[in-house]
Every structure is written in structure tokens, then in C-alpha cells.
C-alpha atoms as a PDB file:
ATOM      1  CA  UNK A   1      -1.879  19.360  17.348  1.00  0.00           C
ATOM      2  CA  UNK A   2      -5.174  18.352  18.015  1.00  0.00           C
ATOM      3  CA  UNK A   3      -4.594  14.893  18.203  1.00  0.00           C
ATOM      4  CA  UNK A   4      -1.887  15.531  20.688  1.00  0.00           C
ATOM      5  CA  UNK A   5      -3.862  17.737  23.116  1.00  0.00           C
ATOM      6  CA  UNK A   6      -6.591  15.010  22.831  1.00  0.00           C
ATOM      7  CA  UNK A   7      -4.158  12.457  23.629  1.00  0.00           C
ATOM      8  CA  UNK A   8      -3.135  14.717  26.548  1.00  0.00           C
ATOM      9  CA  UNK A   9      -7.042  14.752  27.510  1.00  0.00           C
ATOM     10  CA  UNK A  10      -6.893  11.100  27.394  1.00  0.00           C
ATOM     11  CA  UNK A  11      -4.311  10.747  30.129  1.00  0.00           C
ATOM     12  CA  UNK A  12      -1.131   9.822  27.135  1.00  0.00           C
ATOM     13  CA  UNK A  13       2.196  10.998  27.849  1.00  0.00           C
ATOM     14  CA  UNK A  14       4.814  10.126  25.899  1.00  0.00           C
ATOM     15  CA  UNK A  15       8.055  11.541  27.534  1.00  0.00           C
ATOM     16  CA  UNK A  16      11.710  11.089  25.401  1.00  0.00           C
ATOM     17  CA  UNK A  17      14.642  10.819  27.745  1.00  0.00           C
ATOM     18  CA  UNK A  18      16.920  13.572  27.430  1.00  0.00           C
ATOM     19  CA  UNK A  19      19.978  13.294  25.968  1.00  0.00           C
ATOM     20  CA  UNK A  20      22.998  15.523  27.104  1.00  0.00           C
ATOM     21  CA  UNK A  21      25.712  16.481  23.984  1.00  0.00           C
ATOM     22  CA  UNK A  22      28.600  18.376  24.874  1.00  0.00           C
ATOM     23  CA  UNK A  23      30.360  20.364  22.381  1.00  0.00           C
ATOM     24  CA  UNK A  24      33.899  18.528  23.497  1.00  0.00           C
ATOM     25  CA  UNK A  25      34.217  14.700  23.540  1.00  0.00           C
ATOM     26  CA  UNK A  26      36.714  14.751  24.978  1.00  0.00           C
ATOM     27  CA  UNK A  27      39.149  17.600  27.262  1.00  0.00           C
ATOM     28  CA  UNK A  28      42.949  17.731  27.045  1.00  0.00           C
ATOM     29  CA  UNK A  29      45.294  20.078  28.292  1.00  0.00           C
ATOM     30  CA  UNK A  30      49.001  19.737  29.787  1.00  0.00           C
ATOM     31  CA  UNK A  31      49.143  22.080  32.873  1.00  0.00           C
ATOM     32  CA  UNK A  32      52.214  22.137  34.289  1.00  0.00           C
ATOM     33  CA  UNK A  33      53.279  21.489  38.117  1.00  0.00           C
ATOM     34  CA  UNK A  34      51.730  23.827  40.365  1.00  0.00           C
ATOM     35  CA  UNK A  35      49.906  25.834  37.697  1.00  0.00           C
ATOM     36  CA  UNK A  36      46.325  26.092  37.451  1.00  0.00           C
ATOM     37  CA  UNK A  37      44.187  25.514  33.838  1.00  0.00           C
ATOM     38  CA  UNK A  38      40.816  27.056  33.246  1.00  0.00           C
ATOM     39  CA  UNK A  39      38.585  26.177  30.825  1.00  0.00           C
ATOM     40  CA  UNK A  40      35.143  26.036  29.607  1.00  0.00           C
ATOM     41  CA  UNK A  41      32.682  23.523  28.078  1.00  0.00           C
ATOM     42  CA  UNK A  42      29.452  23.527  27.024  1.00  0.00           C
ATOM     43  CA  UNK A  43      26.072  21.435  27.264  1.00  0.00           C
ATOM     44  CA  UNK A  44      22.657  21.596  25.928  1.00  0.00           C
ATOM     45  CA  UNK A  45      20.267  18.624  24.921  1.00  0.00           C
ATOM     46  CA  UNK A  46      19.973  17.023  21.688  1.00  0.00           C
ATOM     47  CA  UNK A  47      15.859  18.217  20.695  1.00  0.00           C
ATOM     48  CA  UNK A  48      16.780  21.703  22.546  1.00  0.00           C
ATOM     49  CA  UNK A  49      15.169  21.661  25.575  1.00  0.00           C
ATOM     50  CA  UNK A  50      16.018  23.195  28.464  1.00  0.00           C
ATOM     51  CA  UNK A  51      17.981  20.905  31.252  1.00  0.00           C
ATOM     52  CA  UNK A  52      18.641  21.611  34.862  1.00  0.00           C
ATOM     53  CA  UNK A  53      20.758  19.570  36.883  1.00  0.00           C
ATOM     54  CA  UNK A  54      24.285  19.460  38.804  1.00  0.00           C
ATOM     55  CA  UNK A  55      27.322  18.569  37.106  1.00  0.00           C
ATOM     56  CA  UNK A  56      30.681  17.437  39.476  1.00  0.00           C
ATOM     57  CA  UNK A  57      34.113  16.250  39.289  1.00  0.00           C
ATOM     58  CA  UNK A  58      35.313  12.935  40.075  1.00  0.00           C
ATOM     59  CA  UNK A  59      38.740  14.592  41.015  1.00  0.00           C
ATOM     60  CA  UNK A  60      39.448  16.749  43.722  1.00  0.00           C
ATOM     61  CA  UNK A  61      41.738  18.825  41.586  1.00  0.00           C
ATOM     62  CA  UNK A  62      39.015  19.533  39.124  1.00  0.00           C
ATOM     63  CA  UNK A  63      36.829  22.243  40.077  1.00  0.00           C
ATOM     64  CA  UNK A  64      33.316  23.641  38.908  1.00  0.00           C
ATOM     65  CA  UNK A  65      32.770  27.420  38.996  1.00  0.00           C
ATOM     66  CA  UNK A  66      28.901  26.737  39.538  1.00  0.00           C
ATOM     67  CA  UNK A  67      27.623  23.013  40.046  1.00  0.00           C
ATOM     68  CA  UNK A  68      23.885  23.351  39.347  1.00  0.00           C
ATOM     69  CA  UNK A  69      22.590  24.523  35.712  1.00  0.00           C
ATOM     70  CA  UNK A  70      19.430  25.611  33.929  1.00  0.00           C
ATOM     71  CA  UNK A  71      18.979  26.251  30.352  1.00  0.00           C
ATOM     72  CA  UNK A  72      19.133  25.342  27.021  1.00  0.00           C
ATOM     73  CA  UNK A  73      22.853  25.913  26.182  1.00  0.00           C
ATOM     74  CA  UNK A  74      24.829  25.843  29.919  1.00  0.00           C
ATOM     75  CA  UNK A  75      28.286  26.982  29.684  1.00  0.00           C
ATOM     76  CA  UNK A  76      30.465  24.844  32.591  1.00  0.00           C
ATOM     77  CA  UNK A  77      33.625  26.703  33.729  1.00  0.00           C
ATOM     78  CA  UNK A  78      36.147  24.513  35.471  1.00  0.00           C
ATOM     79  CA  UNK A  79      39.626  24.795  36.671  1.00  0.00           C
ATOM     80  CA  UNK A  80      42.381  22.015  37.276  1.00  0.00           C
ATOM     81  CA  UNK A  81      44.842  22.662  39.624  1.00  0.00           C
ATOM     82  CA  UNK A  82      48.074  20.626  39.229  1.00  0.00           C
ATOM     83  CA  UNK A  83      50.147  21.503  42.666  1.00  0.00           C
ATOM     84  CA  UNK A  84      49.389  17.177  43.844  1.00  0.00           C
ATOM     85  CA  UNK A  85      49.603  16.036  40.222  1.00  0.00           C
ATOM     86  CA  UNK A  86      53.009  14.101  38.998  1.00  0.00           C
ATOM     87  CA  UNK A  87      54.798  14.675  35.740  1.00  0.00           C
ATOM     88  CA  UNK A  88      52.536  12.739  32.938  1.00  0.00           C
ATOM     89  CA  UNK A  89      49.909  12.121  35.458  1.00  0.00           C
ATOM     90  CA  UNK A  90      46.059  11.848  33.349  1.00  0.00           C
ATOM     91  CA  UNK A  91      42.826  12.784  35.099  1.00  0.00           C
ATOM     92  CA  UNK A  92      40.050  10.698  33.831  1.00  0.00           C
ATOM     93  CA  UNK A  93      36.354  10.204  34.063  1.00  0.00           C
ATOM     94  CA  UNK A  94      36.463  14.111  35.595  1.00  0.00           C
ATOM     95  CA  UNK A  95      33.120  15.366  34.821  1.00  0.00           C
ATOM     96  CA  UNK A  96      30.173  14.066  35.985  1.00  0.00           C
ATOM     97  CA  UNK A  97      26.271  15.495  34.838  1.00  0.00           C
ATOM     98  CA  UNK A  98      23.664  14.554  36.658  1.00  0.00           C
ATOM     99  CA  UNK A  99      20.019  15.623  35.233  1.00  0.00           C
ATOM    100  CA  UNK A 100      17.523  14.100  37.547  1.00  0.00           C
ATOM    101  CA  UNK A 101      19.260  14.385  41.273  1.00  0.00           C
ATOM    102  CA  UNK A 102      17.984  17.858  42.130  1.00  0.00           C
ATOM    103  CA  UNK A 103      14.873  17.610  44.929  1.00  0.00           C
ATOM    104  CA  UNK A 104      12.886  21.079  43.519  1.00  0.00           C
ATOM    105  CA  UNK A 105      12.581  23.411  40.510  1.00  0.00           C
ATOM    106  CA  UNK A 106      15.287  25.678  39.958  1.00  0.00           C
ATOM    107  CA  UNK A 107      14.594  29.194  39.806  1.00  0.00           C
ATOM    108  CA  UNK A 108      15.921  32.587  38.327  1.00  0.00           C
ATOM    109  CA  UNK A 109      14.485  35.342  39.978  1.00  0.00           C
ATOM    110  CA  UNK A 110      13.259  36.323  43.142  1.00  0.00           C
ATOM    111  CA  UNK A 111       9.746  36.351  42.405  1.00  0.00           C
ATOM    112  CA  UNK A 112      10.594  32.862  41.018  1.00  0.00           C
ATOM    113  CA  UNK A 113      12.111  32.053  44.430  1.00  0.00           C
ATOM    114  CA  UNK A 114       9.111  33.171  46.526  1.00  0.00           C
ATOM    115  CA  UNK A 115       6.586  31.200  44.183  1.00  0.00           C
ATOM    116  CA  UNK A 116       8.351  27.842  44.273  1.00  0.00           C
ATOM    117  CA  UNK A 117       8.978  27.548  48.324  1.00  0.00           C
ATOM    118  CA  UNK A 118       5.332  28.126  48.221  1.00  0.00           C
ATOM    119  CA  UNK A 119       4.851  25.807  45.771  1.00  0.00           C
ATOM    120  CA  UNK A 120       7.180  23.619  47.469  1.00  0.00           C
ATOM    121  CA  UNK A 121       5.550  24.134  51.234  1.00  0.00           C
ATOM    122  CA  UNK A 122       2.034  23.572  49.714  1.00  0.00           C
ATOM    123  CA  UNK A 123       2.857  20.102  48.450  1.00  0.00           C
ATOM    124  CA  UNK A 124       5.801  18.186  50.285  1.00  0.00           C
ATOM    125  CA  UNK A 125       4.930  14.752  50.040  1.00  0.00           C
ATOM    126  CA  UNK A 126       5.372  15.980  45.987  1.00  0.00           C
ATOM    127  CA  UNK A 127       9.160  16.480  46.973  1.00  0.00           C
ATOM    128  CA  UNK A 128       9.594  14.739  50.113  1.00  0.00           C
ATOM    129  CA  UNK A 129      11.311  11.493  48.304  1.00  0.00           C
ATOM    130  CA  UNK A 130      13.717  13.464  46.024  1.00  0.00           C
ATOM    131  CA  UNK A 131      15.064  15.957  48.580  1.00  0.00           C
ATOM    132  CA  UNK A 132      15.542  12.740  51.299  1.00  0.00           C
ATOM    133  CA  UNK A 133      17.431  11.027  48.192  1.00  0.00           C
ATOM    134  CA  UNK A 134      19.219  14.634  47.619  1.00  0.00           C
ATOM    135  CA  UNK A 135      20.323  14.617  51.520  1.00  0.00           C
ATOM    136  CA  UNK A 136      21.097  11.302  51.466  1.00  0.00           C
ATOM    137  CA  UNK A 137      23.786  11.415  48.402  1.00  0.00           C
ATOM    138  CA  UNK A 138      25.145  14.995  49.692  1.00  0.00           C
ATOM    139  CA  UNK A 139      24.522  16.027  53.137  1.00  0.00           C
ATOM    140  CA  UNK A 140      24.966  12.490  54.456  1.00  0.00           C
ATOM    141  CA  UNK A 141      27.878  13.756  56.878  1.00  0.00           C
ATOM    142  CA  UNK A 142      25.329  16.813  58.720  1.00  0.00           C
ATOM    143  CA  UNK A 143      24.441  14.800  60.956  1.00  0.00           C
ATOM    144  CA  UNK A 144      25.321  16.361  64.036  1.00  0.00           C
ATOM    145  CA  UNK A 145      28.944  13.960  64.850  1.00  0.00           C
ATOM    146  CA  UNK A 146      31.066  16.086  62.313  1.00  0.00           C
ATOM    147  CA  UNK A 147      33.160  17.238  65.110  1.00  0.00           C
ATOM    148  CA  UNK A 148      32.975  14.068  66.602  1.00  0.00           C
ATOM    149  CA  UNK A 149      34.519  12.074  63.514  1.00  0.00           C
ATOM    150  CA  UNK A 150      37.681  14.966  63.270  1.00  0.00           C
ATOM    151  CA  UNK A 151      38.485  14.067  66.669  1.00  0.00           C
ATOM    152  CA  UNK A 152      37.851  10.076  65.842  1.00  0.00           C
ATOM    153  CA  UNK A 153      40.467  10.339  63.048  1.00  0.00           C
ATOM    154  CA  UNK A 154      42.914  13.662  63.041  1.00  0.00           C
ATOM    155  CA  UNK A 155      43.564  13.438  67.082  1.00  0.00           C
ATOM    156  CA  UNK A 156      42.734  10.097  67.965  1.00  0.00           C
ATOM    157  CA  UNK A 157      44.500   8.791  64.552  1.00  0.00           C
ATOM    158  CA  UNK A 158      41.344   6.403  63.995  1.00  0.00           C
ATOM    159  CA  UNK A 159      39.089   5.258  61.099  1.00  0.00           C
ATOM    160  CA  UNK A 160      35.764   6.473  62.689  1.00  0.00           C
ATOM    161  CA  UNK A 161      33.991   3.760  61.303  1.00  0.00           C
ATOM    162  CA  UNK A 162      32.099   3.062  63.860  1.00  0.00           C
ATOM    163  CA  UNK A 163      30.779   6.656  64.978  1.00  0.00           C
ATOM    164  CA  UNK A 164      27.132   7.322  63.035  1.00  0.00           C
END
């Protein structure tokens, strides 16, 4: 211990990856037309520690009860909906889990809350490259033309390619 915490002194830090195990490899069920499945699957990280992240489907008839996690052990509920699906029809690749995409801590409790927008205020330039990555990858389309780009393709039957 007291090599590590002079090692710390020192400026050393040796980080290991995390490694995300799921207690399914693999998910199958046969839902039939216009039914729904639910089911549940769980993740946690190989040494124990705690992971926070989002996890998402590849497949809009795939949904996630709650996309962002914390914890050791994190319990993902999802449900498949089959009303678009044909007879036979496979949904691969579904589930996505991605550890390192969130722009700031995630927090429990209010008192939690009220500490890390502090926390968050007091040092942007800290945060300022993950949360423009963050809005970037997911809030790409709020930028002010969203009504512009319905009327571009539902009424004017266009692409809307061209409106940024």
C-alpha cells in the first residue's frame, strides 16, 4: 500500500480498462406478431467496479426501460415489440453499452445533484469537450430547423438534405 500511495505521490497512474460481462451472451426469444417480450439482463465489470454509462438499441423495436446506468451490478430491462417484425424475422447486434460517452458524473441524490452542477459550473472547460461530443452524437437535430426539416420531407415529400 505504501508503495502505491508513493507511486500516486510520484505522479503514476496505472488505470485498467474496464471490461463489461453480461450475465447472457447471447438473448433469444420468439415473440409472436404483434406481441410484446420483456426481459431483463444484467451488467457489471469484470474486477467489480462500479460503471456508469448509457446502453441503446440498434433496433427501433427494442426498447430500454432506463438508458443511463450506475453501479456495480446494473440490471437493463428491455422490451421488443414485434407489431413491424415478419414471421422468422432475427434482430441482431440490438444492444449497444457505451461506458465513456456521458459529458458529467452521474448522481443519486439530490444533495448529489446540487454538488455536481456546482462542481460542474466551477470547472467547464473540465467538461466542455465531452458534453460538445455528447450534443454532437445525440442532440445533433436541436438545432432550431426541426420544424423546418418535417415540412422539407412529410409535406414537401423531400430529402431535406440540404436544410442545416
Amino acid at each position: 500500500m505504501k508503495e502505491k500511495i508513493n507511486r500516486y505521490a510520484r505522479g503514476v497512474f496505472e488505470f485498467d480498462p474496464q471490461k463489461v460481462v453480461t450475465d447472457e451472451n447471447n438473448i433469444f426469444a420468439i415473440v409472436d406478431k404483434n406481441k410484446e417480450f420483456k426481459g431483463t439482463f444484467c451488467i457489471y465489470e469484470e474486477k467489480g467496479r462500479e460503471l456508469k454509462g448509457l446502453v441503446y438499441s440498434g433496433d427501433d423495436r427494442v426498447r430500454i426501460a432506463e438508458c443511463s446506468f450506475i453501479g456495480s451490478r446494473v440490471n437493463i430491462d428491455y422490451c421488443v415489440e414485434s407489431a413491424d417484425s415478419d414471421d422468422g424475422e432475427v434482430i441482431d447486434n440490438c444492444f449497444y453499452i457505451d461506458l465513456d460517452c456521458l459529458p458529467g458524473p452521474i448522481v443519486e441524490t439530490q444533495a448529489d445533484l446540487h454538488r455536481a452542477l456546482h462542481a460542474v459550473e466551477a470547472d467547464k472547460s473540465r467538461y466542455a469537450e465531452k458534453y460538445a461530443a455528447f450534443n454532437a452524437r445525440f442532440n445533433y437535430l436541436d438545432d432550431g430547423h426541426a420544424a423546418q426539416r418535417v415540412v422539407e420531407r412529410v409535406v414537401l415529400d423531400r430529402d431535406g438534405a440540404d436544410v442545416v
